[in-house]
Protein backbone atom coordinates (compact mmCIF):
# COMPACT_ATOMS: atom_id res chain seq x y z
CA UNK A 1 95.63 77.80 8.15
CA UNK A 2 96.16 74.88 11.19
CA UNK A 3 92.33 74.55 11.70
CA UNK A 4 92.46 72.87 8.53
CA UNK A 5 94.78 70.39 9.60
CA UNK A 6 93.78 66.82 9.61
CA UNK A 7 90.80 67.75 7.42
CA UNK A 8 89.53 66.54 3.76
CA UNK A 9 87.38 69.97 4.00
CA UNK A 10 89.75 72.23 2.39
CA UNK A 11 90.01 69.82 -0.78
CA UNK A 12 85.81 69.39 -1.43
CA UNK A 13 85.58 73.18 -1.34
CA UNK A 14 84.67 74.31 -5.06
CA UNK A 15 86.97 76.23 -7.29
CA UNK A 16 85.06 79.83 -6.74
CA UNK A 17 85.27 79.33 -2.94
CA UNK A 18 86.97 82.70 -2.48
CA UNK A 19 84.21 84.32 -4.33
CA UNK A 20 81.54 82.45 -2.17
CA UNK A 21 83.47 83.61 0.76
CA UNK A 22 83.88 87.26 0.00
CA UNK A 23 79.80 87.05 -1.25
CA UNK A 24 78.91 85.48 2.08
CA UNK A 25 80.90 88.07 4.38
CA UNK A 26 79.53 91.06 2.23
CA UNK A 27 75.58 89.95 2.57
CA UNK A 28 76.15 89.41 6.38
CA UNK A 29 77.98 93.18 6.83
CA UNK A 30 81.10 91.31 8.23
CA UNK A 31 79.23 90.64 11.50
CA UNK A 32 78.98 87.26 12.87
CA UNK A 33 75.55 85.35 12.25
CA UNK A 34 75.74 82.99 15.61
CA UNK A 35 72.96 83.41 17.75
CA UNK A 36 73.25 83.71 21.34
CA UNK A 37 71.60 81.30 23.31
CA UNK A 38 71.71 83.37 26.48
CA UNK A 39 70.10 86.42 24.97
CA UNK A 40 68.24 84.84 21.83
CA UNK A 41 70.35 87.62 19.69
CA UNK A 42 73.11 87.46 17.12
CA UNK A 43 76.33 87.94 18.27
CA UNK A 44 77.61 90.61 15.72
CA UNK A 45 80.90 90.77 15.95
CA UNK A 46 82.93 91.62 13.65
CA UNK A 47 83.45 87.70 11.00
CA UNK A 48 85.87 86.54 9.12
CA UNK A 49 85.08 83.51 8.40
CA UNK A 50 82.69 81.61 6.65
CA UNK A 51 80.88 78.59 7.95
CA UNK A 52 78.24 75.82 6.36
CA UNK A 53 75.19 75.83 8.70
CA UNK A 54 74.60 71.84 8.41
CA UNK A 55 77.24 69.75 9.30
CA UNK A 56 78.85 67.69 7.32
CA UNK A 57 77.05 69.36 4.04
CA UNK A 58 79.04 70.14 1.33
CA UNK A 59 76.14 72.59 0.28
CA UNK A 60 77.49 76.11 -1.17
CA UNK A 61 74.91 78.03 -1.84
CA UNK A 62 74.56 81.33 -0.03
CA UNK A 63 71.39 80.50 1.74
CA UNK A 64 73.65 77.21 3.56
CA UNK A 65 76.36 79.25 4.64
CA UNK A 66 76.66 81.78 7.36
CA UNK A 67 79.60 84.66 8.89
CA UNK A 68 80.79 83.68 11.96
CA UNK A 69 83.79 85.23 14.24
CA UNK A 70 86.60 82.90 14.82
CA UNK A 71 85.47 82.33 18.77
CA UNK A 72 81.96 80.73 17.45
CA UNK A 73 83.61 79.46 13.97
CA UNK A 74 86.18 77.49 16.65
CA UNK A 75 83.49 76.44 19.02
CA UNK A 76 81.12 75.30 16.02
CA UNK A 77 83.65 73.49 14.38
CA UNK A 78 84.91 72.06 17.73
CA UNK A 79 81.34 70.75 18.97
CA UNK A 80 81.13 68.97 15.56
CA UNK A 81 84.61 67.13 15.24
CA UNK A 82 83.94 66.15 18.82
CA UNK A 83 80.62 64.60 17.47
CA UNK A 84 82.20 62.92 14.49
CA UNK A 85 84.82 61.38 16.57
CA UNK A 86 82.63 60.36 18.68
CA UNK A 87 80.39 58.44 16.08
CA UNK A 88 83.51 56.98 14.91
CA UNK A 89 84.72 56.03 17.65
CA UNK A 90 81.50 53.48 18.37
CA UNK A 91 81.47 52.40 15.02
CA UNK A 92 84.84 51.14 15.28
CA UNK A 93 83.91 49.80 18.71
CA UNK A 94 81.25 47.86 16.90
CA UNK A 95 82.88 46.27 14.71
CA UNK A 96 85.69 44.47 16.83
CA UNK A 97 84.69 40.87 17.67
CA UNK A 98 83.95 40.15 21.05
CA UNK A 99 84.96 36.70 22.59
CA UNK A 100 83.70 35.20 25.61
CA UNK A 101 86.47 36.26 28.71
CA UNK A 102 85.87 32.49 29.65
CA UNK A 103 87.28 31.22 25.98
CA UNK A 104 90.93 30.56 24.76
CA UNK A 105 92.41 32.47 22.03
């Protein structure tokens, strides 16, 4: 799967996530749990995937984990990396020492 590439996520999964999955996908009827801003509704197309609701939560139970089509999976997931990168980006940019421009190396 290349959405996994890059990422630690695949490895902090538990053993039974295929089970999970399946479980998840059945209690949601396949349809995809994202809720439309625009309209306030879900979006209900047909899911394949399966999604934890809080980022960055390694939480498995059924009640933290949602269907979602690949469009809003993708867009979800995307919003979120963008976020981490972000956050890692200024940390980084914290932690480089600053020097006067007026001072020699």
């Amino acid at each position: 799967m290349p959405q996994w590439e890059g990422s630690n996520r695949r490895s902090r999964l538990p053993s039974n996530w295929a089970s999970i999955r399946r479980q998840v996908l059945s209690r949601d009827g396949y349809s995809c749990m994202h809720v439309r801003q625009d309209l306030m509704q879900l979006c209900l197309l047909p899911a394949n995937e399966v999604d934890h609701i809080e980022q960055g939560a390694d939480d498995d139970r059924m009640e933290a984990l949602q269907s979602l089509c690949p469009y809003h999976h993708g867009q979800k997931s995307g919003r979120e990396g963008g976020i981490a990168s972000g956050i890692s980006r200024r940390a980084a940019k914290k932690t480089r020492a600053r020097r006067h421009p007026g001072l020699l190396p």
